[in-house]
Each structure stands twice: as C-alpha cells, then as structure tokens.
PDB file of N, CA and C in Angstrom:
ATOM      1  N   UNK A   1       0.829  -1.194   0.000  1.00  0.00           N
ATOM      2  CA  UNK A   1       0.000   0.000   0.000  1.00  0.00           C
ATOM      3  C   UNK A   1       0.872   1.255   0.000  1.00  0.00           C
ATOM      4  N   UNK A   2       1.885   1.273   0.707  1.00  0.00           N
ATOM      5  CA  UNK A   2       2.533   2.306   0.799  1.00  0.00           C
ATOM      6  C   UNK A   2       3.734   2.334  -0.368  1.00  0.00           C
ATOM      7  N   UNK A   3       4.096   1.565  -1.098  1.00  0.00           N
ATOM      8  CA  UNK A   3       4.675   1.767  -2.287  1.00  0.00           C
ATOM      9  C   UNK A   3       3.362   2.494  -3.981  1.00  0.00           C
ATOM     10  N   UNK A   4       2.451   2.055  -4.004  1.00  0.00           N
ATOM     11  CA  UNK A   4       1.363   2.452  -4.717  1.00  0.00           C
ATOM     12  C   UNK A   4       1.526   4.125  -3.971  1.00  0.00           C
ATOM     13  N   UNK A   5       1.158   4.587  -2.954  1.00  0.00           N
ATOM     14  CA  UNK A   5       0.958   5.822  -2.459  1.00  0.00           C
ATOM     15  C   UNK A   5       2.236   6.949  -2.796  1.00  0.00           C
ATOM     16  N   UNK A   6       3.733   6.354  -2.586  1.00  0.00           N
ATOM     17  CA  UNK A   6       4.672   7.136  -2.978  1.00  0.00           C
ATOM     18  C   UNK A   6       4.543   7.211  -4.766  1.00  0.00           C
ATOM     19  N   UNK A   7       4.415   5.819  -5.213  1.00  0.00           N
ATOM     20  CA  UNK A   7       4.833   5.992  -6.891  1.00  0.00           C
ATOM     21  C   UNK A   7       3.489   6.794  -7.330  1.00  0.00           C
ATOM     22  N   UNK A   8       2.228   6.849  -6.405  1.00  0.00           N
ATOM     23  CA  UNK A   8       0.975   8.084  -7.073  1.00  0.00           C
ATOM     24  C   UNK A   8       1.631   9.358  -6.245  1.00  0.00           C
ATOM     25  N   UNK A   9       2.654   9.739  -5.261  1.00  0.00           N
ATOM     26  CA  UNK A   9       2.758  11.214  -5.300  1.00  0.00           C
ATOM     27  C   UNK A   9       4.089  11.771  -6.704  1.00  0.00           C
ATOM     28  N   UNK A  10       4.845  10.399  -6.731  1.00  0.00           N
ATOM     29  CA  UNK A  10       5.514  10.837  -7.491  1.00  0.00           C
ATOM     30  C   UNK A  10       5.536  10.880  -9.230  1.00  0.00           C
ATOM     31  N   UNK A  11       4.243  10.110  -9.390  1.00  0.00           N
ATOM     32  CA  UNK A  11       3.385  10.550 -10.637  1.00  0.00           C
ATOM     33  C   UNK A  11       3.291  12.293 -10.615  1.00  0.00           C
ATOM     34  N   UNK A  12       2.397  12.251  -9.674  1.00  0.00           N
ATOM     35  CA  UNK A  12       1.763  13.715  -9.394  1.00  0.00           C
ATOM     36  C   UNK A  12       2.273  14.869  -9.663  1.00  0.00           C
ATOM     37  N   UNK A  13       4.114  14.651  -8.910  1.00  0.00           N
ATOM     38  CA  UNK A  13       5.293  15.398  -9.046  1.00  0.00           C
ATOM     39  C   UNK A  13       5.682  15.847 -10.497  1.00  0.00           C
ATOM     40  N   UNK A  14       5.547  14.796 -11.248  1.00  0.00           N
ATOM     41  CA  UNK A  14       5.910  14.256 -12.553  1.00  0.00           C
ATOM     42  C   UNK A  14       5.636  15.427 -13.227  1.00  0.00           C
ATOM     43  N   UNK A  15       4.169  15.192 -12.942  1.00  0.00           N
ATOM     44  CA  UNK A  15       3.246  15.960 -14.259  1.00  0.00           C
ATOM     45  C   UNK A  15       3.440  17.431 -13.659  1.00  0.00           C
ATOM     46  N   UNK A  16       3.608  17.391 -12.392  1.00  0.00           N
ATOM     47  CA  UNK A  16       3.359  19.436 -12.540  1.00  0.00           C
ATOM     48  C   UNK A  16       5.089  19.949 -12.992  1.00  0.00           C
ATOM     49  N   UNK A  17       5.799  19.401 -12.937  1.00  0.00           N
ATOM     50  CA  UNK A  17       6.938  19.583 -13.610  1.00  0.00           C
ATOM     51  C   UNK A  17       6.950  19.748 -15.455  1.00  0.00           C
ATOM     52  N   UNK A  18       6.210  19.000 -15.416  1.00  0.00           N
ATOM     53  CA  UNK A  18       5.962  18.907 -17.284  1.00  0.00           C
ATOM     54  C   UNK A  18       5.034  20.194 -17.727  1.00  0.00           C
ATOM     55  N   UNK A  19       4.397  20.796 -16.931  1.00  0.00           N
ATOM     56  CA  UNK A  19       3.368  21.884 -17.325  1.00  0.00           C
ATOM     57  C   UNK A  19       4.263  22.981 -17.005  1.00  0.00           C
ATOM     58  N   UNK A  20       4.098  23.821 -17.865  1.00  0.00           N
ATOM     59  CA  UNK A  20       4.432  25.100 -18.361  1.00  0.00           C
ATOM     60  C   UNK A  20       3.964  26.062 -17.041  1.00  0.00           C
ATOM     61  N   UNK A  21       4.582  27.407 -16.912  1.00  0.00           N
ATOM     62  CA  UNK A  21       3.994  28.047 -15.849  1.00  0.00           C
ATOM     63  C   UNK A  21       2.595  28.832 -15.885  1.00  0.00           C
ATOM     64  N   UNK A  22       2.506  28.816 -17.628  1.00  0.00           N
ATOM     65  CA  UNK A  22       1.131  29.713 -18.035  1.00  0.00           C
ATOM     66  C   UNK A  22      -0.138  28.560 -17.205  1.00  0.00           C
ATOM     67  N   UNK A  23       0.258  26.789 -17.592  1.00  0.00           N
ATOM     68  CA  UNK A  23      -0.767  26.226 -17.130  1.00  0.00           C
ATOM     69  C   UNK A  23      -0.471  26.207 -15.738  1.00  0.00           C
ATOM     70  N   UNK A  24       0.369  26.334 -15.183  1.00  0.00           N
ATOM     71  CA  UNK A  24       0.604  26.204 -13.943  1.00  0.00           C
ATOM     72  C   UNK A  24      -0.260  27.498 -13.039  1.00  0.00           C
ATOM     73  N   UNK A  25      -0.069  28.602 -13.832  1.00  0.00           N
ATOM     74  CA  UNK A  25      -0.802  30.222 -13.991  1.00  0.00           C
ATOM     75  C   UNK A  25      -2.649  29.676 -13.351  1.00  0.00           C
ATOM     76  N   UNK A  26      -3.066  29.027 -14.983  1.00  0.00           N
ATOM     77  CA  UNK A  26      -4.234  29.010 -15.324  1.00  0.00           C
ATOM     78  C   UNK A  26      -4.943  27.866 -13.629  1.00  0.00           C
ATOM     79  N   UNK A  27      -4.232  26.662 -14.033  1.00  0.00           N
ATOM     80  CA  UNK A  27      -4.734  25.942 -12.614  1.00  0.00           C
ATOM     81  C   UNK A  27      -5.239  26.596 -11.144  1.00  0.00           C
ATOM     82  N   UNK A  28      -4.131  27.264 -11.300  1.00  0.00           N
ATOM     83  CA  UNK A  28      -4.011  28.398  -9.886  1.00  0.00           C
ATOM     84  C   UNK A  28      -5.096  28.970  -9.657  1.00  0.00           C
ATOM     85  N   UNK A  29      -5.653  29.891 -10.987  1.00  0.00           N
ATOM     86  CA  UNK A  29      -6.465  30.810 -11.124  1.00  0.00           C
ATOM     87  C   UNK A  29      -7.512  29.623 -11.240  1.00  0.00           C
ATOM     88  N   UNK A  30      -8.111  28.815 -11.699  1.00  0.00           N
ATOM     89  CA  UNK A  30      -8.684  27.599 -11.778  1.00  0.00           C
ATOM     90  C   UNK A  30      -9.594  27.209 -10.422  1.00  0.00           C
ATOM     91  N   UNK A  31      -8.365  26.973  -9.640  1.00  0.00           N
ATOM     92  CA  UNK A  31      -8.904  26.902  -8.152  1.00  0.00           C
ATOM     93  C   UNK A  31      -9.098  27.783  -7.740  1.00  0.00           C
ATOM     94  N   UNK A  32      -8.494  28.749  -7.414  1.00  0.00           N
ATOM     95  CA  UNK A  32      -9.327  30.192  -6.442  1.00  0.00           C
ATOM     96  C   UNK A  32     -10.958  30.014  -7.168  1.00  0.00           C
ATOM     97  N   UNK A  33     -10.950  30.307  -8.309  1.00  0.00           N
ATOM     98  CA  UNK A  33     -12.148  30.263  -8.948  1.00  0.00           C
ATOM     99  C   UNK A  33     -13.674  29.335  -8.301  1.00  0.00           C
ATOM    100  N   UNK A  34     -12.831  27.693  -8.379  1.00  0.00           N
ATOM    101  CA  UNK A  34     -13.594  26.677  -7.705  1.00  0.00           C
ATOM    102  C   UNK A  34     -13.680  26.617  -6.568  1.00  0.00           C
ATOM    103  N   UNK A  35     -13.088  26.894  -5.358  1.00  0.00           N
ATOM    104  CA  UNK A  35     -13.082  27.299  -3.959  1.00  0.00           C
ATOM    105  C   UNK A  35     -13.866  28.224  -3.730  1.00  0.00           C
ATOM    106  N   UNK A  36     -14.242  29.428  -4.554  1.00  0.00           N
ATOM    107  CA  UNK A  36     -14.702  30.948  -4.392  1.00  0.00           C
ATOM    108  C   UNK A  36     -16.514  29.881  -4.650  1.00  0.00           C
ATOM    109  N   UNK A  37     -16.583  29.030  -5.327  1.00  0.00           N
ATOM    110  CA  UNK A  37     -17.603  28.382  -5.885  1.00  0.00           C
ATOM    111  C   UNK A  37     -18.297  27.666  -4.581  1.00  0.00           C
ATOM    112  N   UNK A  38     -17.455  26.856  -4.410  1.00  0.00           N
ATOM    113  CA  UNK A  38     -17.675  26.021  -3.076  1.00  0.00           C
ATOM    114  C   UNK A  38     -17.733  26.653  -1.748  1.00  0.00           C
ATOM    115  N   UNK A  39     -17.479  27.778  -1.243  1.00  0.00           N
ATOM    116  CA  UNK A  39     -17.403  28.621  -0.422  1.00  0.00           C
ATOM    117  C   UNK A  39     -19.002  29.568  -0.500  1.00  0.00           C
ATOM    118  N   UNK A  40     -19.462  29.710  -1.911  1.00  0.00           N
ATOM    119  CA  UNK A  40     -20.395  30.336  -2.042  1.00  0.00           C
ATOM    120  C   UNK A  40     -21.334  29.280  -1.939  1.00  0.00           C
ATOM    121  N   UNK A  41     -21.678  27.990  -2.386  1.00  0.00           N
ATOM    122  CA  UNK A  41     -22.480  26.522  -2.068  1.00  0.00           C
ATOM    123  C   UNK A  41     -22.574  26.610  -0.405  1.00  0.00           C
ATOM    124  N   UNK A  42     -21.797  26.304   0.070  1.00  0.00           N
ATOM    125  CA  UNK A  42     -21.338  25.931   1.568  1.00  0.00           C
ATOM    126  C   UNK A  42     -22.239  27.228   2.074  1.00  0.00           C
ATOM    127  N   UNK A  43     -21.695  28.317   1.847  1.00  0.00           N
ATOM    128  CA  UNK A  43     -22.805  29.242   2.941  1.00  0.00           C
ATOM    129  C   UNK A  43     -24.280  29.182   2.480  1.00  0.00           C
ATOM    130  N   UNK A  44     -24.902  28.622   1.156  1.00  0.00           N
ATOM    131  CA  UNK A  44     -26.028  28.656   1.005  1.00  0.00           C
ATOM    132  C   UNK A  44     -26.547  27.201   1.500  1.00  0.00           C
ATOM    133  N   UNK A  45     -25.769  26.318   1.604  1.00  0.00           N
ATOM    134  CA  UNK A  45     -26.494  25.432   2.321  1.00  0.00           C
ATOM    135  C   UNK A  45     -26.841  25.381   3.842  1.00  0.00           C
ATOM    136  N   UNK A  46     -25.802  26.022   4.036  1.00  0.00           N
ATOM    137  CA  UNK A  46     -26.203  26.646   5.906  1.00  0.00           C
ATOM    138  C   UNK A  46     -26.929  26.676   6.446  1.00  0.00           C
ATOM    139  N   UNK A  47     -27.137  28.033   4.882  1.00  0.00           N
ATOM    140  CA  UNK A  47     -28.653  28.766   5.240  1.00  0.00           C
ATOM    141  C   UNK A  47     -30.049  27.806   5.773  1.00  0.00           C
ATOM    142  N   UNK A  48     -29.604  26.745   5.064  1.00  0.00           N
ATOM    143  CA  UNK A  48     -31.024  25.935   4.971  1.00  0.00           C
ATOM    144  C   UNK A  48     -30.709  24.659   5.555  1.00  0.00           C
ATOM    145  N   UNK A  49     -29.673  24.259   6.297  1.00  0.00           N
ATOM    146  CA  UNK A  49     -29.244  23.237   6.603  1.00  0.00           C
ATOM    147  C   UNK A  49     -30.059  22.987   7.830  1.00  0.00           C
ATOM    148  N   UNK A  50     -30.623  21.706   7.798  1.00  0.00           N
ATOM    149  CA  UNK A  50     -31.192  21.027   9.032  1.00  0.00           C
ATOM    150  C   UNK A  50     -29.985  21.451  10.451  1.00  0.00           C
ATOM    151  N   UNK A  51     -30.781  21.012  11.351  1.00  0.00           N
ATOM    152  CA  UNK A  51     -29.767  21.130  13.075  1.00  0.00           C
ATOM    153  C   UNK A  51     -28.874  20.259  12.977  1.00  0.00           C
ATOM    154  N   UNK A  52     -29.009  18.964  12.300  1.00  0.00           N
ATOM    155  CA  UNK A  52     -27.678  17.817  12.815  1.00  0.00           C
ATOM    156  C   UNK A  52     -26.702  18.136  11.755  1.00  0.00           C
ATOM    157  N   UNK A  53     -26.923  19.208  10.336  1.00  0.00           N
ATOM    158  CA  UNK A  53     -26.151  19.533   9.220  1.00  0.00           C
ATOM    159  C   UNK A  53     -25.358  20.841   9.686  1.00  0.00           C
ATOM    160  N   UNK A  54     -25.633  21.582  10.632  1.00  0.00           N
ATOM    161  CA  UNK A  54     -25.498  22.878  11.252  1.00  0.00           C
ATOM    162  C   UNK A  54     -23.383  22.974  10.899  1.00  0.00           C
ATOM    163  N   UNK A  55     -23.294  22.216  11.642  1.00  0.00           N
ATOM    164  CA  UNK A  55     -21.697  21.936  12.095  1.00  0.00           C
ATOM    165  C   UNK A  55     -20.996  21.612  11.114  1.00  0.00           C
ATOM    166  N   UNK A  56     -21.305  20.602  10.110  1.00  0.00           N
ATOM    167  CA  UNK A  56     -21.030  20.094   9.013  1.00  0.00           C
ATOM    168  C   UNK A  56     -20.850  21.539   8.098  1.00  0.00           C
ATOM    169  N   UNK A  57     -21.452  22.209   7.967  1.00  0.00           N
ATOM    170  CA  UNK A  57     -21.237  23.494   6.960  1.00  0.00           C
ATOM    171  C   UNK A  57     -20.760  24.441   7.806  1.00  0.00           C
ATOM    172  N   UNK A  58     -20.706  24.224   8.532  1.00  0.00           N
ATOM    173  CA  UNK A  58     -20.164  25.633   9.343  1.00  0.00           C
ATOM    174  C   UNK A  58     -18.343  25.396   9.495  1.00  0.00           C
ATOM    175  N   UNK A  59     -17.945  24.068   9.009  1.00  0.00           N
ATOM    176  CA  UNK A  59     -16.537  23.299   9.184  1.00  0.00           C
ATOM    177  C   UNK A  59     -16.340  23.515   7.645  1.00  0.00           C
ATOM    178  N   UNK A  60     -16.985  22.967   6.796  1.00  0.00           N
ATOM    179  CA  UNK A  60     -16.940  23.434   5.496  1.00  0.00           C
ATOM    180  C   UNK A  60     -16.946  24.620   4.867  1.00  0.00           C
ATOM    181  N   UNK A  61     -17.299  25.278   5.469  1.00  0.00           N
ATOM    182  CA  UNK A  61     -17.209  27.117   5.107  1.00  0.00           C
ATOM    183  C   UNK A  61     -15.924  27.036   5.681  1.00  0.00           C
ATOM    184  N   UNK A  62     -15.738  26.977   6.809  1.00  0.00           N
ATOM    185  CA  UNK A  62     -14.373  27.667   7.883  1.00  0.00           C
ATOM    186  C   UNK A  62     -13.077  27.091   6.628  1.00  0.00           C
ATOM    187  N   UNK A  63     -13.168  25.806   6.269  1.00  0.00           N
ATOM    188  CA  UNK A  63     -12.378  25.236   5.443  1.00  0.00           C
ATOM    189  C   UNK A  63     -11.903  25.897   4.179  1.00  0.00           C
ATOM    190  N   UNK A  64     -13.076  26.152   2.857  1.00  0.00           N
ATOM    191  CA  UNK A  64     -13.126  26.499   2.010  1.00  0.00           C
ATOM    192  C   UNK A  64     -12.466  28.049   2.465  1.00  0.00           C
ATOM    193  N   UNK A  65     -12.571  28.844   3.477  1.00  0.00           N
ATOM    194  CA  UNK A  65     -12.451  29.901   3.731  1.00  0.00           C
ATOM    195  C   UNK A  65     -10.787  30.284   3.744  1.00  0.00           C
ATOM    196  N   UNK A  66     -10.324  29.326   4.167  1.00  0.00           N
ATOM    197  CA  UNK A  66      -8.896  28.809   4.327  1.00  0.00           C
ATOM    198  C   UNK A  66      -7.960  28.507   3.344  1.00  0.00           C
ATOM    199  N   UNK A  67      -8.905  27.618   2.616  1.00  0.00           N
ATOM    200  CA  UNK A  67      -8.076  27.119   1.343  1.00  0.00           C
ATOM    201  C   UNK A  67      -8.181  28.565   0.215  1.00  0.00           C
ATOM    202  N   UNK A  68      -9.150  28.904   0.299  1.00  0.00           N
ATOM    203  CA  UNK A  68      -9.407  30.411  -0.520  1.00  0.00           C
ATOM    204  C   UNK A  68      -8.187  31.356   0.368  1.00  0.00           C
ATOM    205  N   UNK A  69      -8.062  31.537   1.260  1.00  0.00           N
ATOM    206  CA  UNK A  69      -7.020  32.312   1.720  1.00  0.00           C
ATOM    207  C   UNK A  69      -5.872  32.260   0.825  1.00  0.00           C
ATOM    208  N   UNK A  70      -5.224  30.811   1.255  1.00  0.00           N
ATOM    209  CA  UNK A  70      -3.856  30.176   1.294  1.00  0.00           C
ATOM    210  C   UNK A  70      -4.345  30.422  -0.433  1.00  0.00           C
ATOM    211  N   UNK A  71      -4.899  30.281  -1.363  1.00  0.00           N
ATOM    212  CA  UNK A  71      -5.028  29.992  -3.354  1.00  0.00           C
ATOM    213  C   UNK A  71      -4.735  31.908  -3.069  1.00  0.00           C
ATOM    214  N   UNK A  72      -4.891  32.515  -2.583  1.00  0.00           N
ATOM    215  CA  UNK A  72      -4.885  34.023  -3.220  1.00  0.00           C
ATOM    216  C   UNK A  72      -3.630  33.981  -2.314  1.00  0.00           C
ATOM    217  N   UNK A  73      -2.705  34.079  -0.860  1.00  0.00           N
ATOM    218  CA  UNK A  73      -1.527  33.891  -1.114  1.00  0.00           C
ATOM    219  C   UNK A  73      -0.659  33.891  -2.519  1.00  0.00           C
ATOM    220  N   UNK A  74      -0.531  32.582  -2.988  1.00  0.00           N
ATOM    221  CA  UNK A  74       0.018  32.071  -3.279  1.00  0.00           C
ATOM    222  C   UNK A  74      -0.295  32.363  -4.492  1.00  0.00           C
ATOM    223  N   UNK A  75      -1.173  33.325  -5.535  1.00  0.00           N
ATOM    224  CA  UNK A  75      -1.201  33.714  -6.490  1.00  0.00           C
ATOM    225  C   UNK A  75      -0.877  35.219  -6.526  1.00  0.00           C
ATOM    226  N   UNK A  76      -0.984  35.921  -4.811  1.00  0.00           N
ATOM    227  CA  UNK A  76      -0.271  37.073  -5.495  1.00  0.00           C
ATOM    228  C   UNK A  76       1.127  37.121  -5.130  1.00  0.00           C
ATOM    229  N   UNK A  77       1.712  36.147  -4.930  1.00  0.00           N
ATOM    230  CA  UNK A  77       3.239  35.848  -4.317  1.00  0.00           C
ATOM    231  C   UNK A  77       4.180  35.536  -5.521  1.00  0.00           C
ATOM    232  N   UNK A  78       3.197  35.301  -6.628  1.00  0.00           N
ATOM    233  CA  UNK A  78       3.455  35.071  -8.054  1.00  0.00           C
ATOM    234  C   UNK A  78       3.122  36.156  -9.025  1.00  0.00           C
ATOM    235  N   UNK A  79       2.556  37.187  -8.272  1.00  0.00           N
ATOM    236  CA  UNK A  79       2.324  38.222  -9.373  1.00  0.00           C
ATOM    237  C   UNK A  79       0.758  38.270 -10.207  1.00  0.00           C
ATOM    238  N   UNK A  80      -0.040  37.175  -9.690  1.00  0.00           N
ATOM    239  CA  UNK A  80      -1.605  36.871 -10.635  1.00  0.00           C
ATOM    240  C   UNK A  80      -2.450  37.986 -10.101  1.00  0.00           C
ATOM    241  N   UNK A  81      -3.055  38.283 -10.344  1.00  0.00           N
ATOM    242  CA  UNK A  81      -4.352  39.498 -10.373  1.00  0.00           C
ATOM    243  C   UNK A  81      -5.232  38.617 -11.091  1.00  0.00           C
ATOM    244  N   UNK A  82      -6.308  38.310 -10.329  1.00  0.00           N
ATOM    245  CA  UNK A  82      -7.967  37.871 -10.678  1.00  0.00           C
ATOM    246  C   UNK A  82      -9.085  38.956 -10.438  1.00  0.00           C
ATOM    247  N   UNK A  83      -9.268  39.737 -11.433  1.00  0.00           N
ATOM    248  CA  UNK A  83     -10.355  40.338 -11.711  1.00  0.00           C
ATOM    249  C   UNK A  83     -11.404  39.862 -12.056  1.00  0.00           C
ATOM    250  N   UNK A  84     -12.498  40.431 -12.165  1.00  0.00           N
ATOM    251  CA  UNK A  84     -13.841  40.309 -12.679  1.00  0.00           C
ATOM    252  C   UNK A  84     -13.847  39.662 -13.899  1.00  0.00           C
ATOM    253  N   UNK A  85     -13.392  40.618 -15.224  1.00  0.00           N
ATOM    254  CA  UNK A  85     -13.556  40.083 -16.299  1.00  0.00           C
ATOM    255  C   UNK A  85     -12.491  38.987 -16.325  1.00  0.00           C
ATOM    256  N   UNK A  86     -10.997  38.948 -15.823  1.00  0.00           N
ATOM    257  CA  UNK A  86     -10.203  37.560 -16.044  1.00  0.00           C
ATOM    258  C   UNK A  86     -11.558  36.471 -15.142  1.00  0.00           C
ATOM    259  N   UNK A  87     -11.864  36.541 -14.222  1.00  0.00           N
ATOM    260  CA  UNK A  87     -12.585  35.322 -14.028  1.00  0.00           C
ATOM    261  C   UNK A  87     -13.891  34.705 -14.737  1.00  0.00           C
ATOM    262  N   UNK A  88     -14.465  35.947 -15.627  1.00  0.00           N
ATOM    263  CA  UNK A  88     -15.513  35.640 -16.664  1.00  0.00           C
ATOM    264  C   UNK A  88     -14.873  34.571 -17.524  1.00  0.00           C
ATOM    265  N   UNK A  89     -14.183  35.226 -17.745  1.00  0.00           N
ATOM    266  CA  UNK A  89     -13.095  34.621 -19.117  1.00  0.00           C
ATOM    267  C   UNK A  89     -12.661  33.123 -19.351  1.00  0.00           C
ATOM    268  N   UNK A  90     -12.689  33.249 -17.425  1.00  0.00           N
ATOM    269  CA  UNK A  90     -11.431  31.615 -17.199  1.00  0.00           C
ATOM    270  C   UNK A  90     -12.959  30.602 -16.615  1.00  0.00           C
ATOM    271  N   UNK A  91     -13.818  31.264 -16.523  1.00  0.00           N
ATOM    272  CA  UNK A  91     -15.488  30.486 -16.145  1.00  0.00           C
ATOM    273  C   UNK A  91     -15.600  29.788 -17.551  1.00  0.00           C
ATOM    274  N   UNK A  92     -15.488  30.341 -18.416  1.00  0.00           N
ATOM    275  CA  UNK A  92     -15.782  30.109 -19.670  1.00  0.00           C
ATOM    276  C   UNK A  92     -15.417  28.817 -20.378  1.00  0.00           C
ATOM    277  N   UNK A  93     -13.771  28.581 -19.939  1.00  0.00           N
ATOM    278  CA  UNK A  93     -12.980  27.472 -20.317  1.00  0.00           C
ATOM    279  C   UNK A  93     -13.102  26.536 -18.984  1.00  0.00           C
ATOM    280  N   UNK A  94     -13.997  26.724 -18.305  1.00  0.00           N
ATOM    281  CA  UNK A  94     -13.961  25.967 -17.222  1.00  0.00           C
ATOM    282  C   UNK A  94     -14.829  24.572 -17.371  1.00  0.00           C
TER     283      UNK A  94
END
C-alpha cells in the first residue's frame, strides 16, 4: 500500500513539472475560482441546513475559507491578479 501511495505522489510530481507556468498560472487561477464556488455553495447550504447539518457546513465554510485564503496567497506571491472580467473569461474554459 505504501509503495502504490509514494509511486501516485511521485506521478503527481511528474506531471506538474511537465506543465508550463502559463498552465501552472491558469490551474491556480482555476482553483481560487472553484473554492470561491464552493465557499459560495457551503454558505447557502447553511442557510437551509437542518440542526444535525449545522456543524457540518459551518466546518466546510471555515475550510473552504482557508483554502481560498492560502489559493490568493500564493497567487499574489506570483504576481496573478484575478479580476472580474479575467474570471468571466477563465469560467468560460472551465
């Protein structure tokens, strides 16, 4: 099990080495995008979430909230700017 698990991280490794930085760019911007998505899901289910679902989205927001942090880090540490119309744009090819 644990030989399968290293040779799938080092697949993984593989391929983001082989991609260019534009796709490396686009992914980036990719996810903020899909997080910003899931972050906006997550608080609307809240809204309407039964009592035993309460916690469950309220861990899932806190999460998504996080990972959206750490994706805009790490895209303006690189220089990316996500505007309005770039995220129309990149919805599009999504």
């Amino acid at each position: 099990m644990r030989r399968v698990k290293m040779y799938e991280e080092y697949v993984r490794e593989d391929k983001i080495k082989d991609k260019t930085d534009e796709e490396k760019r686009l992914e980036l911007i990719m996810s903020i995008i899909k997080t910003k998505q899931d972050l906006h899901d997550s608080n609307n289910n809240f809204e309407y979430a039964e009592n035993e679902l309460i916690d469950y989205y309220a861990y899932q927001i806190k999460a998504n909230k996080t990972k959206l942090d750490y994706l805009i880090k790490k895209a303006q540490s690189k220089g990316i700017i996500l505007d309005s119309i770039n995220e129309l744009e990149i919805r599009k090819i999504m």
